[in-house]
C-alpha atoms as a PDB file:
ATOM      1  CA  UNK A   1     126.399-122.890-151.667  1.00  0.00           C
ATOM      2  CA  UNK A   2     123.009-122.393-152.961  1.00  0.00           C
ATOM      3  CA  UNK A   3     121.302-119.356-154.959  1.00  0.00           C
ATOM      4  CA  UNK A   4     117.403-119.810-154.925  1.00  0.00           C
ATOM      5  CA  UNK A   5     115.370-117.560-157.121  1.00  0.00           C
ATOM      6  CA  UNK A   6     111.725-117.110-157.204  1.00  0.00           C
ATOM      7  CA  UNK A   7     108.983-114.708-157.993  1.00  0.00           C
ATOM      8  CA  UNK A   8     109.110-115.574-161.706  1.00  0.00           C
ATOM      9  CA  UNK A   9     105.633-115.930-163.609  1.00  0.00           C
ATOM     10  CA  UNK A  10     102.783-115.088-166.011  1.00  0.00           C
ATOM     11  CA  UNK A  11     102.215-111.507-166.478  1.00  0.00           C
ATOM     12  CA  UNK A  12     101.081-109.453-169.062  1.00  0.00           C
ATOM     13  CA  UNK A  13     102.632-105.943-171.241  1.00  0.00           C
ATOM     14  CA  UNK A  14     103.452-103.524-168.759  1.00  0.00           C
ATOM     15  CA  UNK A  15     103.034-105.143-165.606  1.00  0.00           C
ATOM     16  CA  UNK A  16     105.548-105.963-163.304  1.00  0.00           C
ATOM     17  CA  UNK A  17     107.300-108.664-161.375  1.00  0.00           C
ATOM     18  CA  UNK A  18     109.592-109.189-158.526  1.00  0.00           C
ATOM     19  CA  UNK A  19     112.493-111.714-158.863  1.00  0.00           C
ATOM     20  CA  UNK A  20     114.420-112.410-155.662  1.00  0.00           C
ATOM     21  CA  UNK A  21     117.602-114.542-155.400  1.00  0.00           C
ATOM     22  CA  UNK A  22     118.073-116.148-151.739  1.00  0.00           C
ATOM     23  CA  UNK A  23     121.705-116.986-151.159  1.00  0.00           C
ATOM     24  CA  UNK A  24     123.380-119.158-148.654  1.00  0.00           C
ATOM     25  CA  UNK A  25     126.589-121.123-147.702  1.00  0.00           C
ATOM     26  CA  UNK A  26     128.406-117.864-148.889  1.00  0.00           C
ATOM     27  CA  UNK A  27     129.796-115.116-147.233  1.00  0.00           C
ATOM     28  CA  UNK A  28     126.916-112.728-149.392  1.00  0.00           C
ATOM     29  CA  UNK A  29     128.026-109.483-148.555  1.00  0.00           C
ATOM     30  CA  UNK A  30     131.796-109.908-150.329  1.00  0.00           C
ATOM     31  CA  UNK A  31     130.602-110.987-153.673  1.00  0.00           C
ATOM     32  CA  UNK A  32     129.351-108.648-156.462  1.00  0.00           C
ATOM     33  CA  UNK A  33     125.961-110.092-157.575  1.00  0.00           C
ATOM     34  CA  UNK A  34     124.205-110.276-160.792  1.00  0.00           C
ATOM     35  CA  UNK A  35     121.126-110.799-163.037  1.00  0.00           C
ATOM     36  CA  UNK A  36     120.914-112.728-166.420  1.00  0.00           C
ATOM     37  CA  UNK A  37     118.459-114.325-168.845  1.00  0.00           C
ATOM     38  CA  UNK A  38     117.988-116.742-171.408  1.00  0.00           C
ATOM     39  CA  UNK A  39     115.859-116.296-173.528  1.00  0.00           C
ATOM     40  CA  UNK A  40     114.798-119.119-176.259  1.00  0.00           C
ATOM     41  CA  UNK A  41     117.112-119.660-178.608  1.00  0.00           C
ATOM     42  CA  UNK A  42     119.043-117.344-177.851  1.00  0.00           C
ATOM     43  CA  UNK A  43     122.369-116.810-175.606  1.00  0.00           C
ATOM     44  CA  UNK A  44     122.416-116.054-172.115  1.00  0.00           C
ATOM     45  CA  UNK A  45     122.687-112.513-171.368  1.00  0.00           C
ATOM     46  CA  UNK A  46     123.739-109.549-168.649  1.00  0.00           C
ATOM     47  CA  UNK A  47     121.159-107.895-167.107  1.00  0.00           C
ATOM     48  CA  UNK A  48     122.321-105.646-164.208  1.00  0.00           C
ATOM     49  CA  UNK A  49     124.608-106.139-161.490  1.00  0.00           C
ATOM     50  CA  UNK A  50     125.558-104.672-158.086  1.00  0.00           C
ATOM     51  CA  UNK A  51     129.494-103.978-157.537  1.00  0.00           C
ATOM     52  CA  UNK A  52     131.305-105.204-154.335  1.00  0.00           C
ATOM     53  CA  UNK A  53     132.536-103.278-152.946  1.00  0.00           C
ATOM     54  CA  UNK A  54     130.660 -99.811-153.435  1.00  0.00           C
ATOM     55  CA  UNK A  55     127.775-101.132-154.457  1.00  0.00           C
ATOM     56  CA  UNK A  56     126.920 -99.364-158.079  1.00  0.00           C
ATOM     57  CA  UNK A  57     124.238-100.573-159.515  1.00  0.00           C
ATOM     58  CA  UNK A  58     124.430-101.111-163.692  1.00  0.00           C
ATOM     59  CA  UNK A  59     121.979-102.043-165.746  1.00  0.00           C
ATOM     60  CA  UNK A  60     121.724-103.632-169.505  1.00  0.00           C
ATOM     61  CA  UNK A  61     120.665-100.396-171.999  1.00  0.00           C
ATOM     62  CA  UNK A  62     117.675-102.699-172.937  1.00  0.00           C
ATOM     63  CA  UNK A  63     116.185-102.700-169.208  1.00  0.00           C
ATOM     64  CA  UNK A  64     117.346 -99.129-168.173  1.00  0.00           C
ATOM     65  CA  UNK A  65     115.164 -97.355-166.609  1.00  0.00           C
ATOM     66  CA  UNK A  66     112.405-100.289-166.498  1.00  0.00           C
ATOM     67  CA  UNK A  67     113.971-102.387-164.158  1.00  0.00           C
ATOM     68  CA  UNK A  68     115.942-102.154-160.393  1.00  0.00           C
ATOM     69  CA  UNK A  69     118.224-103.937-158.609  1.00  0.00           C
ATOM     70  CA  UNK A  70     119.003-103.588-155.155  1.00  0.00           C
ATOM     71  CA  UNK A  71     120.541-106.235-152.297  1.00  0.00           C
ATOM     72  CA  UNK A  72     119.796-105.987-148.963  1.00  0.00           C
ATOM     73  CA  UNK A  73     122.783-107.961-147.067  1.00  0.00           C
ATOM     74  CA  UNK A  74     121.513-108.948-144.172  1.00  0.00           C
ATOM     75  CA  UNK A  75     119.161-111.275-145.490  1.00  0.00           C
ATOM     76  CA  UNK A  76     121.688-112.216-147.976  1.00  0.00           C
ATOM     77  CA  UNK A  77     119.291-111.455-151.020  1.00  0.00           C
ATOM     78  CA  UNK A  78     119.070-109.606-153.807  1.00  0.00           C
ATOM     79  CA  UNK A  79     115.980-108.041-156.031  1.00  0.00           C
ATOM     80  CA  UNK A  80     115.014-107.183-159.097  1.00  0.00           C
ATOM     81  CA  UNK A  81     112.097-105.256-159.604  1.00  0.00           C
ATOM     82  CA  UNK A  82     110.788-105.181-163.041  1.00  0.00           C
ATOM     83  CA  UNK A  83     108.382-102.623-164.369  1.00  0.00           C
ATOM     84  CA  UNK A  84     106.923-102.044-167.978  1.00  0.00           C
ATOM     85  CA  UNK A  85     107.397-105.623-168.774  1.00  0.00           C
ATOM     86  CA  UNK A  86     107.540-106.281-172.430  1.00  0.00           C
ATOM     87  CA  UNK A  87     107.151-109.529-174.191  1.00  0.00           C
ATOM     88  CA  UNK A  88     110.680-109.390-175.546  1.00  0.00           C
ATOM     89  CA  UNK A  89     111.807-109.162-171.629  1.00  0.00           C
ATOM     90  CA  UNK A  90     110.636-113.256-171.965  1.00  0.00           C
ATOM     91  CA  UNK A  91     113.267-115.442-170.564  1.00  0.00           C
ATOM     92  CA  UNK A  92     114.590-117.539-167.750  1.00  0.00           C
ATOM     93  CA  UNK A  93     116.058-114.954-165.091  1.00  0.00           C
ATOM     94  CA  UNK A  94     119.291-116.281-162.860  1.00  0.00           C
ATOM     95  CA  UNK A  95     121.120-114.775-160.208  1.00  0.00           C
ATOM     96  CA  UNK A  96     124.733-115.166-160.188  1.00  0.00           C
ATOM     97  CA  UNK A  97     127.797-114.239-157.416  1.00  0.00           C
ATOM     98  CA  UNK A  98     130.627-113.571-158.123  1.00  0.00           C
ATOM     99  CA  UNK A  99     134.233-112.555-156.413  1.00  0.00           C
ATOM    100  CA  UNK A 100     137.418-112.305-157.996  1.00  0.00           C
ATOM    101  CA  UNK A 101     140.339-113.468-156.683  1.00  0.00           C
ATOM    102  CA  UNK A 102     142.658-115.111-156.342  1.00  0.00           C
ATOM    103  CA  UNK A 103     140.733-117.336-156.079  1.00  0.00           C
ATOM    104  CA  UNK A 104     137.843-116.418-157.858  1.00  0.00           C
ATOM    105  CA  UNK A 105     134.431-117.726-157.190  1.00  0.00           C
ATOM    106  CA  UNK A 106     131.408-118.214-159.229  1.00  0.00           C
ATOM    107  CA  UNK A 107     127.960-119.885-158.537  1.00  0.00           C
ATOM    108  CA  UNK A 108     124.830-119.777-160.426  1.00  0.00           C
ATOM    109  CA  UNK A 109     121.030-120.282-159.688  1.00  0.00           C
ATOM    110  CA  UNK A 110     118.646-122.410-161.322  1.00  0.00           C
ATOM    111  CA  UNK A 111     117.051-120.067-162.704  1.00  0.00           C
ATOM    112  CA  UNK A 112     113.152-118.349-162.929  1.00  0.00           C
ATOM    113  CA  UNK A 113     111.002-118.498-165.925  1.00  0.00           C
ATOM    114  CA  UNK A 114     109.330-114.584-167.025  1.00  0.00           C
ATOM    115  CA  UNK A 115     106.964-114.774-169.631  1.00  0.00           C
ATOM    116  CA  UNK A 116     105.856-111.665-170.559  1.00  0.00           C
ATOM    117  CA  UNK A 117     102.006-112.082-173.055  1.00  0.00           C
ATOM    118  CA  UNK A 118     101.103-109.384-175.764  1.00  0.00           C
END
């Protein structure tokens, strides 16, 4: 099982970035999927998932309206699309899956540093 994000960086107030979370050795399209960060310091936290099944979309009051997830399933990957960046919105971004069960399944990525300058 692996979770691969990327399109992390250096960008500055109100720009934007593209995370993407490749995943594999899963069966993708079964598992609700979901953003997080951690920022310094400080504990991780939910950003925004999308539900399986149905596929809502919710999002963490402090991104609404800034940021968008979507998934496409067949190329097993999900996005997040981040607009009006803000230097609070600093962290390390991972994608998690998730599937309740019995059994219930979990897996994490490694993880994509944002760092958002003034």
């Amino acid at each position: 099982v692996q979770l691969v994000e990327s399109g992390g960086g250096l960008v500055q107030s109100g720009g934007s970035l593209r995370l993407s979370c490749a995943a594999s050795g899963f069966s993708f399209s079964s598992y609700t999927m979901s953003w997080y960060r951690q920022a310094p310091g400080k504990e991780r936290e939910w950003v925004a998932h999308v539900i399986n099944p149905g596929g809502r979309t919710n999002y963490a009051d402090s991104v609404k309206g800034r940021f968008t997830m979507s998934r496409d399933n067949a190329k097993n990957t999900v996005y997040l699309q981040m607009n009006s960046l803000k230097p609070e919105d600093t962290a390390v971004y991972y994608c998690k899956a998730f599937r309740f069960g019995p059994p219930t399944y979990e897996y994490w990525g490694q993880g994509t540093q944002v760092t958002v300058s003034s």
